[in-house]
Protein backbone atom coordinates (compact mmCIF):
# COMPACT_ATOMS: atom_id res chain seq x y z
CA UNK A 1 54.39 14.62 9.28
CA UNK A 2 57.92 13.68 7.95
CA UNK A 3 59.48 14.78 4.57
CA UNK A 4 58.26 12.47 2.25
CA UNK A 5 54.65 11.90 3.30
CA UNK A 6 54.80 16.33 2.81
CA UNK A 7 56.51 16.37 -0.43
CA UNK A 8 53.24 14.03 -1.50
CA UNK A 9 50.96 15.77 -0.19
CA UNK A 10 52.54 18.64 -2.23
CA UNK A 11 52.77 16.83 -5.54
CA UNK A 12 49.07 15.99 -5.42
CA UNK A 13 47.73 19.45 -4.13
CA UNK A 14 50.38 20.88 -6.91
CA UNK A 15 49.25 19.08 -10.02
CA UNK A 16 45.38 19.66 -9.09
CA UNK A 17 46.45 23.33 -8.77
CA UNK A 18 49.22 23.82 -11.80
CA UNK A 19 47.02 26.32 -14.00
CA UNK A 20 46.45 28.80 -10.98
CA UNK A 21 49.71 30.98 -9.97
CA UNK A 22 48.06 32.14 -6.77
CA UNK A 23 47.57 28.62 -5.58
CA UNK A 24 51.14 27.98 -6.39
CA UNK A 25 52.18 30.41 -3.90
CA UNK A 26 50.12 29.59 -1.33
CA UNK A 27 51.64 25.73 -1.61
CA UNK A 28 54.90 27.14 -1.29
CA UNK A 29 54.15 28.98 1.79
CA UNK A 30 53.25 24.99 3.24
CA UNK A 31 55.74 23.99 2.39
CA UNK A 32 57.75 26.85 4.49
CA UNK A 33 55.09 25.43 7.05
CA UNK A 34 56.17 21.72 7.26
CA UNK A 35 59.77 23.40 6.63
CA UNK A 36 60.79 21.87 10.36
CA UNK A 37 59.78 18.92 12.83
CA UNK A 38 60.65 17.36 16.00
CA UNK A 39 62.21 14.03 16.85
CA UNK A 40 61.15 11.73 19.60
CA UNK A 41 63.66 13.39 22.27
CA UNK A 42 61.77 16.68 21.68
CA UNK A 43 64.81 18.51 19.87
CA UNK A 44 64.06 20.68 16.73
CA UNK A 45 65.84 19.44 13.58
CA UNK A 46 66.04 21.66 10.61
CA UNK A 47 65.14 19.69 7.39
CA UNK A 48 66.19 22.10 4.83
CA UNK A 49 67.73 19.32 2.43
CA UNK A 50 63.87 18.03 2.58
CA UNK A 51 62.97 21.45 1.44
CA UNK A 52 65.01 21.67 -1.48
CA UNK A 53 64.09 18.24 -2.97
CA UNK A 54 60.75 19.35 -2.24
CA UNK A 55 60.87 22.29 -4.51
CA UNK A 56 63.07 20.88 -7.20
CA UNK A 57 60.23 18.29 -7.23
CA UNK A 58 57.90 20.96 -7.55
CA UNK A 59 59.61 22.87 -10.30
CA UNK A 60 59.59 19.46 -12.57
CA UNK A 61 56.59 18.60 -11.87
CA UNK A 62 55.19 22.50 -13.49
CA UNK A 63 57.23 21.58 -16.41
CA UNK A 64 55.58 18.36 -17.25
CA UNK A 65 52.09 19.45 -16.68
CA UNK A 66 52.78 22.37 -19.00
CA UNK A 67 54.38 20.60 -21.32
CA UNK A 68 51.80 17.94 -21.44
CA UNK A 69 48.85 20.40 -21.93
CA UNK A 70 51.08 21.93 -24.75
CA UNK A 71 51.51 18.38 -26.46
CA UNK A 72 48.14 17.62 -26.39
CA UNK A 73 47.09 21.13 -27.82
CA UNK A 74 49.73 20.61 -30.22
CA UNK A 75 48.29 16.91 -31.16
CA UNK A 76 45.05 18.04 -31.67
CA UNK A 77 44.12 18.45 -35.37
CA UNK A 78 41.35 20.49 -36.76
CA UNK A 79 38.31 18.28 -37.56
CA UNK A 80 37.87 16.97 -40.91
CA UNK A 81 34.32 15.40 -42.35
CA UNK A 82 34.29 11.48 -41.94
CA UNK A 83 35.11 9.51 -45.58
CA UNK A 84 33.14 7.42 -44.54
CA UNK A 85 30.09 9.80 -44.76
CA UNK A 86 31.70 11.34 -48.47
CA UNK A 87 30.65 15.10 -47.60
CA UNK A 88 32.90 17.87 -48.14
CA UNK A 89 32.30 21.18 -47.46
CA UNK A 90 33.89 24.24 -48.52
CA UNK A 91 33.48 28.11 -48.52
CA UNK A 92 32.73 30.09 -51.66
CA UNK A 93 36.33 31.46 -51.50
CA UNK A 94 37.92 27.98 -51.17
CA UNK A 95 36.05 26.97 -54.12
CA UNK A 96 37.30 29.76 -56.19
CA UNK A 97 41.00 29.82 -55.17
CA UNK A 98 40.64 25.65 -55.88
CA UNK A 99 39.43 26.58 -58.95
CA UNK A 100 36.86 24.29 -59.25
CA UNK A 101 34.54 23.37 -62.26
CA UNK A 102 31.44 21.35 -62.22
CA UNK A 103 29.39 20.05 -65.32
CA UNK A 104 26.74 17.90 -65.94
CA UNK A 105 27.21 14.38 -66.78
CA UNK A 106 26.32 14.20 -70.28
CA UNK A 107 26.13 11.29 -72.93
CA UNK A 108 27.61 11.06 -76.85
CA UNK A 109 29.38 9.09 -79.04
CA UNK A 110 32.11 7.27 -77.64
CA UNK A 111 35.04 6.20 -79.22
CA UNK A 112 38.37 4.44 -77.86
CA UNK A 113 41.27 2.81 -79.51
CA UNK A 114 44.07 0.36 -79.44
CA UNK A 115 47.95 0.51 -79.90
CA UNK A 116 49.94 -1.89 -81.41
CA UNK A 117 54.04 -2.04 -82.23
CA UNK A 118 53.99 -2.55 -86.23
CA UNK A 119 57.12 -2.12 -88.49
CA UNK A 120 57.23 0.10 -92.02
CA UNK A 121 57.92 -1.86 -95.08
CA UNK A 122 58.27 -2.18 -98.67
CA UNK A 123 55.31 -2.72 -100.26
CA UNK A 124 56.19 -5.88 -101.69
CA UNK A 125 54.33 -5.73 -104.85
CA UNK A 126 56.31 -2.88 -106.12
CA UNK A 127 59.82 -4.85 -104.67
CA UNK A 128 61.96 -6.92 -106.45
CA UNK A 129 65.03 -8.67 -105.91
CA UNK A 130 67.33 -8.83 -109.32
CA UNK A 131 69.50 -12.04 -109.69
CA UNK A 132 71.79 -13.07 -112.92
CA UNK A 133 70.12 -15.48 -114.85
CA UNK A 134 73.30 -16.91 -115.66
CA UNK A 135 77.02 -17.47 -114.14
CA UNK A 136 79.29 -14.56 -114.65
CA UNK A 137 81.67 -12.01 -113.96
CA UNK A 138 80.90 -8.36 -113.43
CA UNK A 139 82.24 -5.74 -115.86
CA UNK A 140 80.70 -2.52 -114.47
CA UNK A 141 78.31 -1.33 -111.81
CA UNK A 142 76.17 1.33 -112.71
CA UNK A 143 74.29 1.82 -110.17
CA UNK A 144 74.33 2.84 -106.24
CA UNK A 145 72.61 2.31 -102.86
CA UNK A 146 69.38 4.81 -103.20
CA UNK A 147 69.81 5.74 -106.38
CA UNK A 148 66.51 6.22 -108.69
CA UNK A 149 66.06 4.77 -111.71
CA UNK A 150 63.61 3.77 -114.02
CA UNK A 151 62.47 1.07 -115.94
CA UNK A 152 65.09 -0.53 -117.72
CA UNK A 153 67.88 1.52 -117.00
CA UNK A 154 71.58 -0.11 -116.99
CA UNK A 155 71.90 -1.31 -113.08
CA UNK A 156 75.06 -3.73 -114.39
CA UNK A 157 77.02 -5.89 -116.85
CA UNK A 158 78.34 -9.62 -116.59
CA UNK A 159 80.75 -11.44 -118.67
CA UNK A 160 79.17 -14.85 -119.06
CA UNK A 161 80.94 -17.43 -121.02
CA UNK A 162 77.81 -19.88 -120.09
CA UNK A 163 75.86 -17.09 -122.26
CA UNK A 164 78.15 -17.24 -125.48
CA UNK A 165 78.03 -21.41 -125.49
CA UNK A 166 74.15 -21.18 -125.61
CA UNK A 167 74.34 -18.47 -128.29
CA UNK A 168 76.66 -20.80 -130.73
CA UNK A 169 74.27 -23.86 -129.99
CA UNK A 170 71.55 -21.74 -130.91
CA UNK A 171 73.05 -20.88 -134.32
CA UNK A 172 74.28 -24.15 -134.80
CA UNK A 173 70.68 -25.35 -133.86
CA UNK A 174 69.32 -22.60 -136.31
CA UNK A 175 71.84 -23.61 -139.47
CA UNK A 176 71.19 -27.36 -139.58
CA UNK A 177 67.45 -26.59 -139.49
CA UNK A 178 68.09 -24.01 -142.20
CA UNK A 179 69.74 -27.01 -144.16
CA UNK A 180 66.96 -29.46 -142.83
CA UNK A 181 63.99 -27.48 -144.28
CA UNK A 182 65.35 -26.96 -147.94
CA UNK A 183 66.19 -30.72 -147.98
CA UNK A 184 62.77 -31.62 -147.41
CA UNK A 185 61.46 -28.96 -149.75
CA UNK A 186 63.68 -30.47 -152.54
CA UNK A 187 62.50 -33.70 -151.50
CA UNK A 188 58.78 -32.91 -152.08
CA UNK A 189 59.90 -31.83 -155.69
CA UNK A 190 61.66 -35.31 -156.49
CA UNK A 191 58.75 -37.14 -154.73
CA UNK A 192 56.20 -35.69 -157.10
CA UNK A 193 58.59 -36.27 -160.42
CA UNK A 194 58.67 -39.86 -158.29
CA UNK A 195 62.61 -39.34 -158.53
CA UNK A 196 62.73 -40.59 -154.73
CA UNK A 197 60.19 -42.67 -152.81
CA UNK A 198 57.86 -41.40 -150.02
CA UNK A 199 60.47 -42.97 -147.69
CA UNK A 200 63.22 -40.65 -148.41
CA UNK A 201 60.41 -37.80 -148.42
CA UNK A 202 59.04 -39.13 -144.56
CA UNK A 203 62.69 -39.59 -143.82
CA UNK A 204 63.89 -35.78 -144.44
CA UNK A 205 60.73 -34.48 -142.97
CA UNK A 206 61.59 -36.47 -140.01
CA UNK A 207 64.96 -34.81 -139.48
CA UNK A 208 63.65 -31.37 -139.97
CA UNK A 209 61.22 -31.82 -137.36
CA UNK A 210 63.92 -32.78 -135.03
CA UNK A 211 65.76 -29.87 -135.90
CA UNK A 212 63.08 -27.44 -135.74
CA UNK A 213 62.78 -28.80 -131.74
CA UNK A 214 66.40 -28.57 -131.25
CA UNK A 215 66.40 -25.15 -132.10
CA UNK A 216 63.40 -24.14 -129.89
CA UNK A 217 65.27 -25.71 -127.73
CA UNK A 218 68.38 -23.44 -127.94
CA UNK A 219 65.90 -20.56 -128.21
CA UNK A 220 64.33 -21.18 -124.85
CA UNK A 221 67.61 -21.81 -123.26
CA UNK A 222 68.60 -17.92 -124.55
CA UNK A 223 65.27 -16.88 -122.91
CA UNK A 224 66.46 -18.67 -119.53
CA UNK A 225 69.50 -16.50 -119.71
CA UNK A 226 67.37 -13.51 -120.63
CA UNK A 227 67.57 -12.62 -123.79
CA UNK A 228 64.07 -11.30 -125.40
CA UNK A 229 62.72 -11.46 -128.35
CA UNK A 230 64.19 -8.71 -130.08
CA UNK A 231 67.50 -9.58 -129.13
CA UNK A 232 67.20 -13.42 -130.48
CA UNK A 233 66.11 -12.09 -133.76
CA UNK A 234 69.29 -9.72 -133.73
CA UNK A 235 70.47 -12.55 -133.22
CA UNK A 236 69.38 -14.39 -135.83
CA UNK A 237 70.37 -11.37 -138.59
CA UNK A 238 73.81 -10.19 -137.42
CA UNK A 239 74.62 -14.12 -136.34
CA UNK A 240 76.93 -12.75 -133.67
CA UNK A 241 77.59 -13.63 -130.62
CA UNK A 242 77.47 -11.48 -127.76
CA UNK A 243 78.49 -12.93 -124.22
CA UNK A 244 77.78 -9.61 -121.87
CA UNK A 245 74.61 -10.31 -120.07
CA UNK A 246 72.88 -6.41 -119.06
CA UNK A 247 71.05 -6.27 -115.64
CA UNK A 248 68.25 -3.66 -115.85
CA UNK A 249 66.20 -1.92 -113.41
CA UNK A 250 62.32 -3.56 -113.71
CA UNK A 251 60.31 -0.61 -112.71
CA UNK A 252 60.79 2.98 -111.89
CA UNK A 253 62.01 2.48 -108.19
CA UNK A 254 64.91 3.03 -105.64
CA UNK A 255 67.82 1.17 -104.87
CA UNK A 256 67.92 -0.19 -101.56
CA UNK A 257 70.23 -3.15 -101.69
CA UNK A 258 73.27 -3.63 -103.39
CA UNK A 259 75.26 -6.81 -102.84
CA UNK A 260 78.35 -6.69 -106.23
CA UNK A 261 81.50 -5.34 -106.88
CA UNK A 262 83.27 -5.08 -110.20
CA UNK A 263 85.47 -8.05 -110.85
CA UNK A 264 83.60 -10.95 -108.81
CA UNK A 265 82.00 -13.66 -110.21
CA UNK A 266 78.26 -14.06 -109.70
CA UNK A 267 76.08 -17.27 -109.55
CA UNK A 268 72.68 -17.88 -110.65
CA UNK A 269 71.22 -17.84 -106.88
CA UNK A 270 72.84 -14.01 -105.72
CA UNK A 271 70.70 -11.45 -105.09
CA UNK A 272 72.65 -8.44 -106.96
CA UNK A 273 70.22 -5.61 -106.18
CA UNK A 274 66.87 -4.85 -104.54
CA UNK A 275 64.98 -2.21 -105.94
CA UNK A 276 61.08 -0.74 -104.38
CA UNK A 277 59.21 1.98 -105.57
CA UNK A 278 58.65 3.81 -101.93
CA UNK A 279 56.22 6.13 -103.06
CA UNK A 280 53.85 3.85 -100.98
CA UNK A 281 54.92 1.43 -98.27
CA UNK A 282 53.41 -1.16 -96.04
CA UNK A 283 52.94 -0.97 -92.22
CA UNK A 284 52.81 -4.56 -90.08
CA UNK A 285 51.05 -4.84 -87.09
CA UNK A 286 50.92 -7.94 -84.67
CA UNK A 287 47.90 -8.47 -83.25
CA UNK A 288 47.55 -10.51 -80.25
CA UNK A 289 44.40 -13.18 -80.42
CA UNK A 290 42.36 -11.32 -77.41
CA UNK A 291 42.42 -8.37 -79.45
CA UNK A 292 41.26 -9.57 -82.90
CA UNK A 293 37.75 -8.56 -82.05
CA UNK A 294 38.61 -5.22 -81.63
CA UNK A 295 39.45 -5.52 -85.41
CA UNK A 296 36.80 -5.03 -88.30
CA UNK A 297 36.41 -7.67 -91.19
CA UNK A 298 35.24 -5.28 -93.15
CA UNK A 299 38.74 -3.57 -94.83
CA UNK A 300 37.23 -1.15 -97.06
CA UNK A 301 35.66 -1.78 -100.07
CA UNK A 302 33.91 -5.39 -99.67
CA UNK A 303 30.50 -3.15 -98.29
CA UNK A 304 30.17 0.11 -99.45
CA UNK A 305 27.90 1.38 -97.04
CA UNK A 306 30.39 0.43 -93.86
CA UNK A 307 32.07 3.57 -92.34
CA UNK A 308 35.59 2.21 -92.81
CA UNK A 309 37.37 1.97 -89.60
CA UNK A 310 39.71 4.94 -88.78
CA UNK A 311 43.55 4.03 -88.40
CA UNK A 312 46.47 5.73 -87.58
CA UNK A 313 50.03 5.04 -87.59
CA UNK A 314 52.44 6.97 -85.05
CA UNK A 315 56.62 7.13 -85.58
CA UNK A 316 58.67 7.83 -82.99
CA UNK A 317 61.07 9.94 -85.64
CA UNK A 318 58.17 11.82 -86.32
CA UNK A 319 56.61 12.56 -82.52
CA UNK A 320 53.18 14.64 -82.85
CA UNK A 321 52.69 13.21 -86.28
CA UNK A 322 50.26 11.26 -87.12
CA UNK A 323 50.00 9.08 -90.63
CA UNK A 324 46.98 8.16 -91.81
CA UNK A 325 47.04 4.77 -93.66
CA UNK A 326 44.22 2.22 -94.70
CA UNK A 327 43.67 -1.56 -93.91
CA UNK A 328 44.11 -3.59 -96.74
CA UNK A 329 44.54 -7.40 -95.18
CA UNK A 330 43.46 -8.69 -91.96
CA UNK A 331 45.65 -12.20 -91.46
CA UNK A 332 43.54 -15.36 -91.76
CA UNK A 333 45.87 -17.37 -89.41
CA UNK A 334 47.42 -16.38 -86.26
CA UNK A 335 51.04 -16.97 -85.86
CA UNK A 336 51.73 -20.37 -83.43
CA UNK A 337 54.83 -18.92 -82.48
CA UNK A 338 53.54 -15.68 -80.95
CA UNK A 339 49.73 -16.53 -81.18
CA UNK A 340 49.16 -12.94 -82.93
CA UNK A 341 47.53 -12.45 -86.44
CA UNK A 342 48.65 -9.80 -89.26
CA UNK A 343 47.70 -6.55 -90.14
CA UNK A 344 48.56 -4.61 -93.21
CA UNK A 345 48.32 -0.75 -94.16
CA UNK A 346 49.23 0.63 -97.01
CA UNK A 347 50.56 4.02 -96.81
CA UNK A 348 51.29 6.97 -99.25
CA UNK A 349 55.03 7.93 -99.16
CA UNK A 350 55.52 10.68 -101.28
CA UNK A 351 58.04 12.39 -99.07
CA UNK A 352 59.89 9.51 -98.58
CA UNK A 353 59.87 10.22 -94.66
CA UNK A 354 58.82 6.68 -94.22
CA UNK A 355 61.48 4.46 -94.40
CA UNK A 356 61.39 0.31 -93.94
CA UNK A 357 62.52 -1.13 -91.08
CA UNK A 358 61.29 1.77 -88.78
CA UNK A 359 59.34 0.81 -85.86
CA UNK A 360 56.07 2.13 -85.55
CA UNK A 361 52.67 2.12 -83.83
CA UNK A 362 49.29 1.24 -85.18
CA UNK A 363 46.80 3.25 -83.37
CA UNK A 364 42.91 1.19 -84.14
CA UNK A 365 39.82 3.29 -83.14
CA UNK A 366 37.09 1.82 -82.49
CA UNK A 367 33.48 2.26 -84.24
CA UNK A 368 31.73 5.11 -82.74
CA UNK A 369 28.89 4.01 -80.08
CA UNK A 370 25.95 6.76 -79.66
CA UNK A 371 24.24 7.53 -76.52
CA UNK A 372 26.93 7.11 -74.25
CA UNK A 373 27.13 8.53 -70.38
CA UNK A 374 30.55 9.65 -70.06
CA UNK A 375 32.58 12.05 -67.99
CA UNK A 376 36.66 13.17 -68.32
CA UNK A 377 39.06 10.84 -67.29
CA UNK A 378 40.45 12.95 -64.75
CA UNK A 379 37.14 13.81 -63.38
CA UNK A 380 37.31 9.65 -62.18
CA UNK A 381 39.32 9.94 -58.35
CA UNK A 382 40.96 6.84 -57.41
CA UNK A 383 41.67 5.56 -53.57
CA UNK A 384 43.07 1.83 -53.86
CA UNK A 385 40.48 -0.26 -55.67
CA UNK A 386 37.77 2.03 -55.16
CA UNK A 387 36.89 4.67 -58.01
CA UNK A 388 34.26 7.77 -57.45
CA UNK A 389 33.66 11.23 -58.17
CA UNK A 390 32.53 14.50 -56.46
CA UNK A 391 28.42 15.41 -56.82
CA UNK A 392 27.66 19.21 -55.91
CA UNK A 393 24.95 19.16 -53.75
CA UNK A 394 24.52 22.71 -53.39
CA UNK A 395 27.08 25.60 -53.69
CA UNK A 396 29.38 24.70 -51.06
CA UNK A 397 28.67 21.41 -50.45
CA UNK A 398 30.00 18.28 -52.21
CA UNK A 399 29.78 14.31 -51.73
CA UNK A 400 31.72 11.70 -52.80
CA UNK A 401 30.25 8.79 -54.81
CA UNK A 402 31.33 5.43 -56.02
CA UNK A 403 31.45 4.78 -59.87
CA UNK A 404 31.59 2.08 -61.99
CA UNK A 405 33.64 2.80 -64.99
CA UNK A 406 34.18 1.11 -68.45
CA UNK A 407 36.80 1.59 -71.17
CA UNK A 408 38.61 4.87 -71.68
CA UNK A 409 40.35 6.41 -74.58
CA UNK A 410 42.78 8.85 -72.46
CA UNK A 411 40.59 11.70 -72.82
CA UNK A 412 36.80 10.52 -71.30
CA UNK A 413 35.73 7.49 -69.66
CA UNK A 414 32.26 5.40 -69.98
CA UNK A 415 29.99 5.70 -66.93
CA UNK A 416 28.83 2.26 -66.50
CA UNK A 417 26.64 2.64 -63.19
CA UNK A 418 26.25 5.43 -60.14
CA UNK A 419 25.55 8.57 -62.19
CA UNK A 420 22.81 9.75 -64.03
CA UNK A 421 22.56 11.75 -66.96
CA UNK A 422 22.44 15.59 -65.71
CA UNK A 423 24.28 15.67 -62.24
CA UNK A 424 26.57 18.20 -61.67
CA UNK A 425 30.35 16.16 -61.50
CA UNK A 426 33.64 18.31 -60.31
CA UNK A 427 35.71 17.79 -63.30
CA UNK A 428 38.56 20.12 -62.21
CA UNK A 429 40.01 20.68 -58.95
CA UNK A 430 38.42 17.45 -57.63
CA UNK A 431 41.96 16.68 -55.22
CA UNK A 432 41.01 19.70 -53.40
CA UNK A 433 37.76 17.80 -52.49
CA UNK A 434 39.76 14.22 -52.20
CA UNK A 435 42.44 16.20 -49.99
CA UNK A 436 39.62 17.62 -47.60
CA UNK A 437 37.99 14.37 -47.50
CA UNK A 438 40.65 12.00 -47.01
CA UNK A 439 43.40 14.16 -45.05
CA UNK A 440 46.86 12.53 -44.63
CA UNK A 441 45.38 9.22 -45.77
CA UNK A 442 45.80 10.03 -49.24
């Protein structure tokens, strides 16, 4: 036997033998056996470099058939149940430190709802925009950006010269019809003496009635600058001329536009101020066209029996607030720019917190539905496209069972199909369950 057939003989006997320390001795003392040979001449060599190779061999080879029995105990997991077969199984105490709850599947009245961006505004039949009726320059300002006033109050005063022409043709107008109408009435008295014919009569009614036009004439034209009534008639006593045009607030409200300063000259088309009463404002919505059904027809009022559909409106300066408003137009025509159709609340404002321009959401709910086999949302697990929950099939044993679900409102989802009314559903700690079940896969 030579070295190398020896040292295999070794390895072989050595690896069949690696758990047992008394074998390993006795293969060292063969290997002091084989530890010297003969040649062909009948001399005795010493192969003690054969020997040492032989050993160092042996000394890996106990290292990598420990350390492979220690990787594969180390590899080797505990078992876990199969997802496939959707049984978990825990002990009571794993239950309670999991905390987990189970409770029947029961049905109700379901409700969900719809958000939509929407923006606050004036309501725009308490809104107006106040222009000068005539060409002028402004005197004063009297009032400021968010200042309240009321009802005619003084918001301004214009110089017109435009106004003072139209005054003087409207006593001018006024004096030759003065003149016009006692000339006829004279005229009536000669006609019946038959002093003058009925020609001169017809002619001198003719001019009054001319007159008379002329001067409704100048009197609408006064109107058009906006004078009233009253003033034309003071007017028409004190016969002077005043050329300061007043701009007056229409309607208790706010100011919340103001585009004069003293000194400039003003046309007919400006917008000088823009005054709303706030104490109510508008909310938009944009609703887009798959939505719309989602939407009642019915906005409160038209049937008195209808449960009017609940909506809220949410502001991000306000956050845990909630606004209640109420639907008071539903758009007949969708946008064809954005393919989304109106929706208009009217909101009380008596704090004022609302203010226009703010962006805000419209929150819809929908009409409640009765009978309906729901569960909590987070009751629902979800692995890729698949959606389940846990079923407690006896006290420490659960299964795992595919759902179909419907629409949710954030808080409980419908139960379209795999549950029935009455089974006991994990609605808390359910990803202790989905961790057993599904391990590292998760």
């Amino acid at each position: 036997m030579n070295g190398l057939s020896g040292a295999r003989s070794v390895r072989s006997i050595w690896c069949d033998n690696q758990t047992n320390e008394t074998n390993q001795t006795n293969q060292i003392d063969r290997i002091d056996q084989i530890d010297q040979t003969n040649d062909t001449d009948g001399h005795r060599v010493t192969t003690k470099p054969v020997h040492s190779l032989i050993a160092l061999a042996l000394l890996s080879l106990t290292l990598a058939c420990n350390n492979g029995t220690a990787g594969e105990a180390a590899d080797k997991k505990p078992e876990r149940p199969s997802s496939a077969s959707g049984i978990v199984r825990l002990t009571a105490e794993e239950i309670k430190t999991g905390d987990i709850v189970v409770q029947p599947a029961a049905r109700g009245d379901f409700t969900t709802h719809r958000d939509f961006p929407a923006t606050v505004v004036p309501d725009h039949h308490s809104t107006a925009d106040i222009t000068a009726l005539v060409r002028g320059r402004v005197v004063d300002v009297y009032a400021d950006l968010g200042q309240q006033v009321k009802g005619g109050d003084l918001l301004a005063m214009l110089y017109s010269s435009e106004l003072g022409i139209a005054q003087s043709a409207y006593l001018k107008a006024l004096a030759k019809l003065y003149v016009a109408e006692r000339s006829y009435e004279r005229a009536q008295m000669l006609l019946q003496e038959k002093v003058i014919g009925l020609a001169e009569s017809q002619r001198r009614q003719g001019e009054m009635l001319s007159l008379q036009a002329e001067m409704r004439e100048a009197q609408d034209r006064l109107r058009l600058f906006g004078m009233n009534d009253d003033q034309i008639r003071q007017l028409d006593r004190d016969k002077k001329i005043h050329s300061y045009v007043p701009i007056t607030a229409p309607f208790d409200s706010r100011v919340i536009a103001r585009n004069l300063t003293k000194g400039e000259v003003v046309e007919v088309t400006e917008k000088l101020f823009t005054v709303a009463d706030l104490s109510e404002v508008w909310v938009i919505a944009n609703i887009p066209e798959k939505d719309i059904p989602f939407i009642r027809a019915d906005i409160g009022g038209a049937n008195k029996s209808s449960v009017e559909q609940k909506v809220d409106v949410l502001l991000t300066a306000y956050p845990g607030e909630v606004f209640h408003g109420k639907v008071t137009y539903i758009g007949d025509v969708l946008d064809p720019a954005t393919r989304t159709m109106s929706l208009r609340l009217e909101l009380p404002n008596p704090e004022r917190k609302l203010k226009p321009q703010m962006y805000a959401t419209i929150r819809v709910h929908s009409m409640p539905e009765r009978n309906v086999l729901m569960l909590p949302e987070h009751a629902v697990q979800r692995e890729r496209d698949r959606r389940f929950v846990f079923i407690q099939r006896d006290a420490t044993t659960f299964e795992a069972r595919d759902v179909l679900i419907g629409e949710g409102n954030g808080d409980v989802v419908r139960i379209l199909d795999g549950l029935r009314e009455g089974e006991p559903v994990v609605v808390r700690g359910a990803f202790i369950l989905k961790s057993e079940l599904f391990g590292d896969e998760i």
